[in-house]
Protein backbone atom coordinates (compact mmCIF):
# COMPACT_ATOMS: atom_id res chain seq x y z
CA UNK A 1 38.50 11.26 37.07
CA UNK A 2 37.31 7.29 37.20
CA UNK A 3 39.12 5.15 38.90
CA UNK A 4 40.48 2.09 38.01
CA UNK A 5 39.38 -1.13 39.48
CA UNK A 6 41.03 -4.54 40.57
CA UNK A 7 40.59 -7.77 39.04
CA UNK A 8 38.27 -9.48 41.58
CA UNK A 9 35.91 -6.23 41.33
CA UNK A 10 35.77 -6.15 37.66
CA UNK A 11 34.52 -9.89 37.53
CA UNK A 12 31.43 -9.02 40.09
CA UNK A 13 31.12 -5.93 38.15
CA UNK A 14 30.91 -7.82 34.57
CA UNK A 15 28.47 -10.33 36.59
CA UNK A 16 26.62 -7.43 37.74
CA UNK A 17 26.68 -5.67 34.22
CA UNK A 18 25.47 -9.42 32.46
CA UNK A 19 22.31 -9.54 34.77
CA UNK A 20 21.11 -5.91 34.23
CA UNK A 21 21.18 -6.39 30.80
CA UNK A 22 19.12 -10.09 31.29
CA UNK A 23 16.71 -7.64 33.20
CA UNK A 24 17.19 -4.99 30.85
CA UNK A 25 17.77 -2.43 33.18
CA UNK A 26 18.93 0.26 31.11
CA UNK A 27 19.00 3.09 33.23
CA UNK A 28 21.26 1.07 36.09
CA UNK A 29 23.65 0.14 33.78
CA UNK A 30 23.81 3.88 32.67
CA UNK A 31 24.75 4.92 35.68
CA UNK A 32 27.75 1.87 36.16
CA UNK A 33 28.86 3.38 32.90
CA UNK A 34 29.04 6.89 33.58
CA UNK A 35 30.94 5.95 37.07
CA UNK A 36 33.43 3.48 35.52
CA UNK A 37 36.47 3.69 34.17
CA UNK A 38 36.54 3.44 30.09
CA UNK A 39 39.17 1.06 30.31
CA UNK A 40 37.42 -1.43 32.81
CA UNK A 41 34.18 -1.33 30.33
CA UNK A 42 36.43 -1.92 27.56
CA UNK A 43 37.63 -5.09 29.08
CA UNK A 44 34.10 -6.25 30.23
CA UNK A 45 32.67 -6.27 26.94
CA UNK A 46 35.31 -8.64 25.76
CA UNK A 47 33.19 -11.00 27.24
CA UNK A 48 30.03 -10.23 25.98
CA UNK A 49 28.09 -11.21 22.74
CA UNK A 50 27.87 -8.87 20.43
CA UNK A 51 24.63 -7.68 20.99
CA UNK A 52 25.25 -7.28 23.94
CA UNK A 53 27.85 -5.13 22.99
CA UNK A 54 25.95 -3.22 21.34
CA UNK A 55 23.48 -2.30 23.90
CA UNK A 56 26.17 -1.11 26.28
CA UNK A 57 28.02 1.08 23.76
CA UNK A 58 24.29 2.63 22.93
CA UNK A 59 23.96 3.33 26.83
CA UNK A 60 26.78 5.26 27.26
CA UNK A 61 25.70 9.04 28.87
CA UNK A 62 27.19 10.98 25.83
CA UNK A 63 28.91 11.39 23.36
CA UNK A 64 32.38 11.88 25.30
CA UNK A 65 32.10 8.60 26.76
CA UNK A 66 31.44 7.04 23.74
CA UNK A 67 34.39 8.28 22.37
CA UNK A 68 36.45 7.83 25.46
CA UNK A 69 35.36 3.95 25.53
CA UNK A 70 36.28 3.63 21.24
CA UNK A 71 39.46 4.50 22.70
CA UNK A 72 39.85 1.60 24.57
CA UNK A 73 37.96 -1.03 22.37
CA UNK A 74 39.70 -3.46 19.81
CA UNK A 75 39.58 -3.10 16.47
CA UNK A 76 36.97 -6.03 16.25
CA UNK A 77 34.59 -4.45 18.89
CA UNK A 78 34.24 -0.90 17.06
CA UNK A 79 33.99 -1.93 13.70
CA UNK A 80 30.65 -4.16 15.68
CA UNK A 81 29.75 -1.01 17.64
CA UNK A 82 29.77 1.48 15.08
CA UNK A 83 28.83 -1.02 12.09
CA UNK A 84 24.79 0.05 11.82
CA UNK A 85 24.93 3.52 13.07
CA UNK A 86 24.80 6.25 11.31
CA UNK A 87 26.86 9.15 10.16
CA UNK A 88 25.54 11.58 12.00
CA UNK A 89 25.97 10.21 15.42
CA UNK A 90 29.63 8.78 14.13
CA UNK A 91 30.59 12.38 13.25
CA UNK A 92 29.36 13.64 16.78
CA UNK A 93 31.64 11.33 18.82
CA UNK A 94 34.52 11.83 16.96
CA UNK A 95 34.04 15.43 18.01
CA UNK A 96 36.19 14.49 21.05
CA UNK A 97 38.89 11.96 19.22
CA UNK A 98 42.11 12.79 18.23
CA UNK A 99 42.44 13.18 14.45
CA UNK A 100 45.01 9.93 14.71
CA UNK A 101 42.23 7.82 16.20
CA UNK A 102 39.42 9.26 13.16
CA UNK A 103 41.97 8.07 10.90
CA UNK A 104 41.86 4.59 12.41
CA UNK A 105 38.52 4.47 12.68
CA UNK A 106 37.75 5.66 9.78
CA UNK A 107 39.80 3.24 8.15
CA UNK A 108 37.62 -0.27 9.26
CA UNK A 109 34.76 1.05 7.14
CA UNK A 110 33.88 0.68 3.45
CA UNK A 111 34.78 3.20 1.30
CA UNK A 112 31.76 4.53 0.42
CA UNK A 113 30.97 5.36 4.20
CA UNK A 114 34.11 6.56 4.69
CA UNK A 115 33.17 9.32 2.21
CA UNK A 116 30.18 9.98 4.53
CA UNK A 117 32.10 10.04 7.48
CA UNK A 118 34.38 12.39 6.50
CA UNK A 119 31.76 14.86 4.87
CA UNK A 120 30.03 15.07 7.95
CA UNK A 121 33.55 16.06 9.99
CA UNK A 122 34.19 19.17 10.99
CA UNK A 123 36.28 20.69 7.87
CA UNK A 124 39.91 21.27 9.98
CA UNK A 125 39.77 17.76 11.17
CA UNK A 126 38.64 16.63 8.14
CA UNK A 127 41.91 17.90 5.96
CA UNK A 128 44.36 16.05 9.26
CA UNK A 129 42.15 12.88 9.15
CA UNK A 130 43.11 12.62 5.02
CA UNK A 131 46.60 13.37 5.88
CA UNK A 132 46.37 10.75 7.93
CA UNK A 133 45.30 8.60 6.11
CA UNK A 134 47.33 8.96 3.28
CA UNK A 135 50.05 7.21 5.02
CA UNK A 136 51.19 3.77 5.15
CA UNK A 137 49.58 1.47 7.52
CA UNK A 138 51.62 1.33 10.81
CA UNK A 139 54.16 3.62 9.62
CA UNK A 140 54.70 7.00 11.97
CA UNK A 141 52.30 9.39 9.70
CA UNK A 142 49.15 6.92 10.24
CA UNK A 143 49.61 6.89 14.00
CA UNK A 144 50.68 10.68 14.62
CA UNK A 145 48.45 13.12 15.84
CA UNK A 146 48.21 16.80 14.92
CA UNK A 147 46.59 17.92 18.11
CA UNK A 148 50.18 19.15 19.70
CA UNK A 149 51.88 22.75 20.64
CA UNK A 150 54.75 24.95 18.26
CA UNK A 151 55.74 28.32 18.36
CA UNK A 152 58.02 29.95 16.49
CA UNK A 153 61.58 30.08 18.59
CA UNK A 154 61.49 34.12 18.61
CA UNK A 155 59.06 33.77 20.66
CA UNK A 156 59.82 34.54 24.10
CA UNK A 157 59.31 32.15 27.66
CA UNK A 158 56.87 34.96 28.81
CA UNK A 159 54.81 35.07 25.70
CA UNK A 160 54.87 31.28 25.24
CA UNK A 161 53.84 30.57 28.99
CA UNK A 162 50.64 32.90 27.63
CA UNK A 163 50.19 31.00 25.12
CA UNK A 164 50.07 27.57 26.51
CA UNK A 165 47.67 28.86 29.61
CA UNK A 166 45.01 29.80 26.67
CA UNK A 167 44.83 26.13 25.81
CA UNK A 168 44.27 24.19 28.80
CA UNK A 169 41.95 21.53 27.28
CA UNK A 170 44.77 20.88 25.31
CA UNK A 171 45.97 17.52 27.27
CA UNK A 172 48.99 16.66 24.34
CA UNK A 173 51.59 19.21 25.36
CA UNK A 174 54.20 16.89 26.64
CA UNK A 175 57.33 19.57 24.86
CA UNK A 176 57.03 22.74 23.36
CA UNK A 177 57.96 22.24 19.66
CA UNK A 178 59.83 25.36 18.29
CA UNK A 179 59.96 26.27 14.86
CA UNK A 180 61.36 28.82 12.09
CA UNK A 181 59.63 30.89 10.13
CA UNK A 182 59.01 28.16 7.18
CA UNK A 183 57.52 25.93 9.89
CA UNK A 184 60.51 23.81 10.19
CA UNK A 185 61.66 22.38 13.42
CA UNK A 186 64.74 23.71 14.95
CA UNK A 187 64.54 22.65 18.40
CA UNK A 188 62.52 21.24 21.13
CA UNK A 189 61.50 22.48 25.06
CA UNK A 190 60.64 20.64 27.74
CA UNK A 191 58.01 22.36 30.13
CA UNK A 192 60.36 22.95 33.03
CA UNK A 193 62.74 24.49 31.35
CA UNK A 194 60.27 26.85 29.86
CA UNK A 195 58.94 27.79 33.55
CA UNK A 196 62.46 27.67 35.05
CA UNK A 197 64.00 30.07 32.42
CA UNK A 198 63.35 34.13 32.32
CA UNK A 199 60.58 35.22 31.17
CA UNK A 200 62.97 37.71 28.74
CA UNK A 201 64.97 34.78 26.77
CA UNK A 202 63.28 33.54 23.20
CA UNK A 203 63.28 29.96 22.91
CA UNK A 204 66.17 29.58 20.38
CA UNK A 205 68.25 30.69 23.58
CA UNK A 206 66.65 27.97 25.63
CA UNK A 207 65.98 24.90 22.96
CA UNK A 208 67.36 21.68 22.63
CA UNK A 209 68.96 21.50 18.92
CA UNK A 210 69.87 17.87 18.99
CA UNK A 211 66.46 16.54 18.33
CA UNK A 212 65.51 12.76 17.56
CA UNK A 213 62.45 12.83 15.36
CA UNK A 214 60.45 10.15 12.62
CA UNK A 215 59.82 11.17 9.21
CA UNK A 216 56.11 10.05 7.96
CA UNK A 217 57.56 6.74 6.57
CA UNK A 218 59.36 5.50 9.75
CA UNK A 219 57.78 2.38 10.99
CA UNK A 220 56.30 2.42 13.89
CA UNK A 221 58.18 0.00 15.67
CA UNK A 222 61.31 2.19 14.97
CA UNK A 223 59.60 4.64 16.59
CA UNK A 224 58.97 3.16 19.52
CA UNK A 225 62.30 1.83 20.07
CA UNK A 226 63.33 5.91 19.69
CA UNK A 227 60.74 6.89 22.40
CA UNK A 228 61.93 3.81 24.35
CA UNK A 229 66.13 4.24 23.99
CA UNK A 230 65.68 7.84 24.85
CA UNK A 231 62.66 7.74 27.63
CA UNK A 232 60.58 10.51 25.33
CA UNK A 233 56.79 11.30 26.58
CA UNK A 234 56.55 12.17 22.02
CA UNK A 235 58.23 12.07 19.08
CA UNK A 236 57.76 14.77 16.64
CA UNK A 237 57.22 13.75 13.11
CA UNK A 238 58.43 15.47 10.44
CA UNK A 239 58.53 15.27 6.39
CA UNK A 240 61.66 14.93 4.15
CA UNK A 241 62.06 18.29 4.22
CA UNK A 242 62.05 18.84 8.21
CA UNK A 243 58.66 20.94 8.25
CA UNK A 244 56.77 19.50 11.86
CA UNK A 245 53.89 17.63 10.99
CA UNK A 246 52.67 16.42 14.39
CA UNK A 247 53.33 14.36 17.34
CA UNK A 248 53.49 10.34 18.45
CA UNK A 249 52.57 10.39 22.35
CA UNK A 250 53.81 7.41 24.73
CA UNK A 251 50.20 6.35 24.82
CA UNK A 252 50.18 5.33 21.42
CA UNK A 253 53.81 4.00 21.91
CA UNK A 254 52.75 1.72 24.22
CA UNK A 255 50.39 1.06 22.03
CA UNK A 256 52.46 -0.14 19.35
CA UNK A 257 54.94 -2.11 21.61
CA UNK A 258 51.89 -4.00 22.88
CA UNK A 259 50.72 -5.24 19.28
CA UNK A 260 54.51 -5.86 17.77
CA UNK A 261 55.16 -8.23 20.94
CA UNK A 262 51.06 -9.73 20.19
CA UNK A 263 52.16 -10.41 16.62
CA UNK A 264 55.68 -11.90 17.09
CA UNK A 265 54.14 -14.40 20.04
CA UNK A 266 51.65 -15.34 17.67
CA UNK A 267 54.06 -16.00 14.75
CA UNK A 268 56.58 -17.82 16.65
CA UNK A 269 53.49 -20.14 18.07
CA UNK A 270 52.72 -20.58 14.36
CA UNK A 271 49.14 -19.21 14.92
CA UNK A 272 49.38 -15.79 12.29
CA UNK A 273 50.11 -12.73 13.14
CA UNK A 274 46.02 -11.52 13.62
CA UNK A 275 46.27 -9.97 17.38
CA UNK A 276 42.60 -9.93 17.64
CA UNK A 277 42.63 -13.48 16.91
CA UNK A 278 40.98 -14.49 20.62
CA UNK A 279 38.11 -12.76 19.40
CA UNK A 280 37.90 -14.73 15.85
CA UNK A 281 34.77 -16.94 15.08
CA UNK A 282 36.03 -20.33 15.27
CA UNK A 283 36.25 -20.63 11.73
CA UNK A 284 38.34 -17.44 11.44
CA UNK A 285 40.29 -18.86 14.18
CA UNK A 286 40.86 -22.32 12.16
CA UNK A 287 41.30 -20.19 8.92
CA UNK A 288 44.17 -18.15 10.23
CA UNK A 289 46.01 -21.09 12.07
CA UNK A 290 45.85 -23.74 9.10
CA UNK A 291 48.75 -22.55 6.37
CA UNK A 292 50.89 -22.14 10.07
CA UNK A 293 49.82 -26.24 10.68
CA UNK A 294 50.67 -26.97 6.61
CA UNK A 295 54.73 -26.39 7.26
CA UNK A 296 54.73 -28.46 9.72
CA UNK A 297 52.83 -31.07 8.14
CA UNK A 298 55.05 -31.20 5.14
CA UNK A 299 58.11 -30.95 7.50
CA UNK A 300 56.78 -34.13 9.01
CA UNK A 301 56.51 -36.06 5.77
CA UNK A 302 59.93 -35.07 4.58
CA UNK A 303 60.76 -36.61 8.08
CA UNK A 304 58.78 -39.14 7.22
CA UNK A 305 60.65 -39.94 4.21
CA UNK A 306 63.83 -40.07 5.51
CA UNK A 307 62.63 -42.82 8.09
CA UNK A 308 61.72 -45.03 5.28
CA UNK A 309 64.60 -44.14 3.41
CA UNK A 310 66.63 -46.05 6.11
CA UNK A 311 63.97 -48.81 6.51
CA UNK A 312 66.24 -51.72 6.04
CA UNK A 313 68.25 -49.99 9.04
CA UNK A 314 65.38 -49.59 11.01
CA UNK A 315 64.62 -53.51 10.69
CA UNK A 316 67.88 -54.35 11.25
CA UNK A 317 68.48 -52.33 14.74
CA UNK A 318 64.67 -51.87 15.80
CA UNK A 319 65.73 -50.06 18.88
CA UNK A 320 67.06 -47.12 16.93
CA UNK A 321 63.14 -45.83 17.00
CA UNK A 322 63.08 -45.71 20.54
CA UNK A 323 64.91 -42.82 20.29
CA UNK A 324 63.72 -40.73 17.26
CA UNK A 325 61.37 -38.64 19.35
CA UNK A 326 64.59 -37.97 21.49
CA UNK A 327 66.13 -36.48 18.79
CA UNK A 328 63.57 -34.48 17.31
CA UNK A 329 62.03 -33.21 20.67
CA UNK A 330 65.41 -32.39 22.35
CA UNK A 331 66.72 -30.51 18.69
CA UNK A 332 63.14 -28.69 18.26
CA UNK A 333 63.04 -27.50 21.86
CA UNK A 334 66.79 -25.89 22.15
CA UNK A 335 66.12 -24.41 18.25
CA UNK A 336 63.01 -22.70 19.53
CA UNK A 337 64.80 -21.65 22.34
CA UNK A 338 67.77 -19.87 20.43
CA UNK A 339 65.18 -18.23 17.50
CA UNK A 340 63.36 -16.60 20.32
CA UNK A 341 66.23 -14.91 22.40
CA UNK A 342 67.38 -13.56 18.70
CA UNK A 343 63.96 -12.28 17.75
CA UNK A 344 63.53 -10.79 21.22
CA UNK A 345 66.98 -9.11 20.31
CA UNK A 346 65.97 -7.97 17.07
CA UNK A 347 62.71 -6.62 18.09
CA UNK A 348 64.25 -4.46 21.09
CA UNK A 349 67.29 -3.74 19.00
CA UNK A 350 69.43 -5.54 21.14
CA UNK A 351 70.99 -7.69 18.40
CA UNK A 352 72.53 -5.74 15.22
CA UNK A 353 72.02 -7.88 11.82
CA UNK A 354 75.10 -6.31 10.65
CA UNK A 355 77.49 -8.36 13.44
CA UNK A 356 75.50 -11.14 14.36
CA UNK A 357 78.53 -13.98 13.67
CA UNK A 358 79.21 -13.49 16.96
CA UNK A 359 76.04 -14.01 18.23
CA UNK A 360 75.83 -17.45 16.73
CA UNK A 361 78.79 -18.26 17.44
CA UNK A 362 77.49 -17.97 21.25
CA UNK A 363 74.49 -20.26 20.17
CA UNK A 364 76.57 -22.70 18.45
CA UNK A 365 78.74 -23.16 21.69
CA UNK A 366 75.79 -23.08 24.52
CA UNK A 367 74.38 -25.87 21.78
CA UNK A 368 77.70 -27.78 21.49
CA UNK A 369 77.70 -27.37 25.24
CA UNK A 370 74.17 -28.87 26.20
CA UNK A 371 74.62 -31.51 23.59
CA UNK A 372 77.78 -32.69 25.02
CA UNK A 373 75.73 -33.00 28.48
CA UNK A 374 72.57 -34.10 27.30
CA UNK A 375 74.05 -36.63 24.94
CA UNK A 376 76.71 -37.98 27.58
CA UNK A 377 73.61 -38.74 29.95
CA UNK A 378 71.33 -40.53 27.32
CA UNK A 379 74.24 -42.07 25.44
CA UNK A 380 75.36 -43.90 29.18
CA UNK A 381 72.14 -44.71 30.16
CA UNK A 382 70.68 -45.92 26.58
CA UNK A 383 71.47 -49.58 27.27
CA UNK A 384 69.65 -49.34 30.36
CA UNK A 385 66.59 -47.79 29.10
CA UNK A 386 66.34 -50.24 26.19
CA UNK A 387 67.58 -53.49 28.16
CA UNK A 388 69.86 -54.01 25.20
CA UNK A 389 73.64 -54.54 25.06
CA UNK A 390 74.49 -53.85 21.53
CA UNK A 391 77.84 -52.09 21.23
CA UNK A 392 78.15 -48.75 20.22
CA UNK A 393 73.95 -47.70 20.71
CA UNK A 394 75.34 -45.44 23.76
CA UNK A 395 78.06 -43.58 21.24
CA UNK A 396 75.24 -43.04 17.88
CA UNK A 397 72.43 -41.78 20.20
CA UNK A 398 75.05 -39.32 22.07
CA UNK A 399 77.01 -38.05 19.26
CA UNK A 400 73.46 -37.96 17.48
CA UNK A 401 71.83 -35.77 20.46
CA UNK A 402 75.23 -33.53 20.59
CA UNK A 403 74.62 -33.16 16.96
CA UNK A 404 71.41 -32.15 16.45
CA UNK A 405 71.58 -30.04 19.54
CA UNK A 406 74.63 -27.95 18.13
CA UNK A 407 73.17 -27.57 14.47
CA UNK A 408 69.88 -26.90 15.63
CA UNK A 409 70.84 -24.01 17.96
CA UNK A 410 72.77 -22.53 14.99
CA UNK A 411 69.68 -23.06 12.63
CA UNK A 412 67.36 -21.10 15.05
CA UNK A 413 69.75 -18.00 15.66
CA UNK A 414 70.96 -17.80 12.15
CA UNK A 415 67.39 -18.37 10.55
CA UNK A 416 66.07 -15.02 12.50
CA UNK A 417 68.85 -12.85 11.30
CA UNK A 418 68.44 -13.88 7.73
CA UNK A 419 65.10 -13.08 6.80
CA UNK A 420 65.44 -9.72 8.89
CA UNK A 421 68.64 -9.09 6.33
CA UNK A 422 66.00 -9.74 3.58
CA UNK A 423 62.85 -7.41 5.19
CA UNK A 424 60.68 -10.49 6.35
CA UNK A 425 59.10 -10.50 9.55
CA UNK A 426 62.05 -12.89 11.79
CA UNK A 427 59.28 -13.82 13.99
CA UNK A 428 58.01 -16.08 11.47
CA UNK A 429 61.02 -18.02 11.88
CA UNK A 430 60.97 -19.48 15.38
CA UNK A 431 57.20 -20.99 14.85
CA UNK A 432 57.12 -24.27 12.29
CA UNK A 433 59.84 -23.26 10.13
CA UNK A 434 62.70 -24.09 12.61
CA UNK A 435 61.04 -26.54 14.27
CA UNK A 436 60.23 -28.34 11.09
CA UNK A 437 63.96 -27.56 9.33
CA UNK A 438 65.33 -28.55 12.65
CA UNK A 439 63.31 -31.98 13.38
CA UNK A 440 64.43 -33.09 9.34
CA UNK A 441 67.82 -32.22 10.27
CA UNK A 442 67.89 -34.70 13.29
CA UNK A 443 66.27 -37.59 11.81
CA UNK A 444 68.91 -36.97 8.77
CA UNK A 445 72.01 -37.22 11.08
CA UNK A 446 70.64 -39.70 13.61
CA UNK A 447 70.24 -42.02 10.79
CA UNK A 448 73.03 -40.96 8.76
CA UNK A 449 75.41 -41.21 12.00
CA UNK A 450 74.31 -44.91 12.76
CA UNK A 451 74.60 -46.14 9.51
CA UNK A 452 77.99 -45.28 9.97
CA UNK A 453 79.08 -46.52 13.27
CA UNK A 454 76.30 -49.71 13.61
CA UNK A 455 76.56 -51.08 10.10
CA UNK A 456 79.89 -50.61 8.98
């Protein structure tokens, strides 16, 4: 087994790796790969050109690393890998992937290689990989794999001890999955209570019967709050009518956690939801980020337009725009603040859309609370910082800042729990949206307020 390096050695190792290929010394870079951990390649080429990438994926020793490293690449780096080579050397690697990962694969070409790829696949993997495929993208079906363990639960612990010694390459047996005689599933065994139990019992004495399991449709994110709430190594998936299908493993869990976290930072930054976007030309890059930069554009003219609405104010009491980017800063920052905690809570399940008044309720009073502070300091100390003595500045830009601050953490936990109520992806709340909604909100009610209390 490779081991697994430390940062400071994998940046002399990538420097090493980046002059052997200036040298072209093939065969030294050969033997780095076939004495370095997959994963630790995998992260080395992220720095390289594609070319480059290329040539190191072409030096792997065989076709097991090859296959080992695909499982460690992005999405971006084996569609470049794999893009010009042929079928015949794409069928022999995935010799040694899991059906799941085919799938995947599979997937990031056109369809008319596809149709090559899968001719060329051994004919049992080829009917799983279609299965596979057939799913929805990122539901459990499309990430399962079928390369897992049953036995029927007549069977007994001697006979099914047998059994699993026969398949020791066989590195997915986490549980033993017991079914009936119309292969559905009735229970589930962990492996020390199959070696702890007499060797005379059948496994319907010795099963769990409770069982938590995904149908194909599930999403995968459910799943992986399943594995995570009940500290599973794999789910078994299952269709409508119970029959076992195959397994998600805790490597593809993590997995899945890892990209749903990616894509909710990068929607609540306002930068898309593309996880791979670090690797994006930057033209991609400025592709994906520009409708994200549009809200709050238009956000910015609609607060635009409510400046010049109260224009007459403005050149009445100049000093009231000293203190607009006050209000929209302060109101923008604490909104952000309260969309993320709930779309943390959402994504972790620790918020439940069905009771969530409470829950903003809470946000509404930590708002009310650091408005009342925040607004108390800058209201008192607003004559000082604009050296001006008019009456009643102190109480509009404090009741203004306790204002905004109180709406706008109400905005940014309600917002969140609203489009999750109507299926949309909450994370796309707490980027521009709430920001922007929040900002026009200010301006409105600092104006509005000291038209009230200044003019009249």
């Amino acid at each position: 087994m490779k081991k697994a390096i430390f940062s400071t050695e994998i940046s002399i190792l990538r420097s090493t790796m980046q002059r052997l290929l200036r040298r072209r010394a093939h065969s030294n870079i050969t033997k780095i790969l076939r004495n370095t951990h997959q994963a630790d390649i995998a992260l080395i080429m992220r720095s390289l050109n594609q070319f480059d990438q290329k040539k190191i994926f072409a030096l792997c020793p065989t076709s097991v690393h090859k296959a080992r490293l695909l499982e460690e690449l992005d999405e971006s780096l084996i569609e470049n890998v794999l893009k010009n080579d042929s079928v015949k050397n794409i069928s022999k690697i995935f010799g040694y992937l899991d059906t799941n990962d085919q799938a995947t694969i599979i997937g990031m070409f056109p369809s008319n290689k596809q149709e090559e790829i899968l001719t060329a696949i051994e004919h049992g993997d080829k009917e799983d990989v279609e299965e596979i495929m057939s799913y929805p993208d990122d539901s459990a079906g499309s990430i399962m794999t079928k390369e897992t363990f049953t036995l029927n639960q007549n069977t007994t612990v001697k006979k099914s001890i047998e059994k699993l010694q026969s398949f020791p390459e066989n590195d997915k047996i986490f549980y033993l999955y017991v079914l009936d005689n119309k292969e559905k599933l009735v229970g589930v065994v962990s492996l020390r209570t199959l070696v702890t139990s007499k060797n005379s019992k059948k496994l319907r004495e010795i099963m769990i019967k409770d069982i938590q399991a995904a149908t194909t449709s599930t999403d995968q994110e459910e799943v992986a709050k399943k594995v995570a709430q009940y500290n599973y190594l794999a789910l078994p998936v299952v269709n409508r009518k119970n029959r076992f299908l195959g397994i998600v493993t805790i490597d593809d869990v993590v997995d899945i956690i890892r990209e749903e976290a990616s894509e909710d930072f990068l929607q609540m930054a306002g930068v898309g939801k593309d996880r791979e976007i670090l690797l994006k030309s930057p033209l991609e890059n400025a592709k994906s980020r520009a409708p994200w930069i549009l809200a709050s554009l238009i956000g910015g003219i609609c607060a635009a337009a409510i400046i010049s609405y109260f224009n007459s104010l403005l050149e009445q009491i100049i000093v009231l725009a000293a203190f607009i980017p006050v209000i929209i800063g302060i109101g923008g920052n604490v909104g952000t603040q309260s969309s993320t905690i709930v779309v943390r809570g959402l994504a972790t399940g620790r918020v439940d859309v069905g009771n969530t008044f409470p829950l903003i309720l809470k946000e509404l009073i930590v708002g009310s609370l650091l408005g009342l502070v925040y607004g108390s300091i800058i209201g008192f100390a607003a004559d000082y910082i604009t050296s001006t003595d008019m009456s009643n500045l102190g109480l509009v830009i404090g009741l203004s800042i306790f204002c905004s601050m109180a709406i706008a953490t109400a905005v940014g936990a309600s917002v969140p729990i609203i489009l999750k109520k109507f299926d949309f992806d909450p994370a796309i709340s707490t980027g521009p949206f709430v920001t922007t909604a929040i900002d026009i909100i200010g301006v409105a009610l600092y104006f509005f307020i000291a038209s009230i209390i200044l003019i009249n």
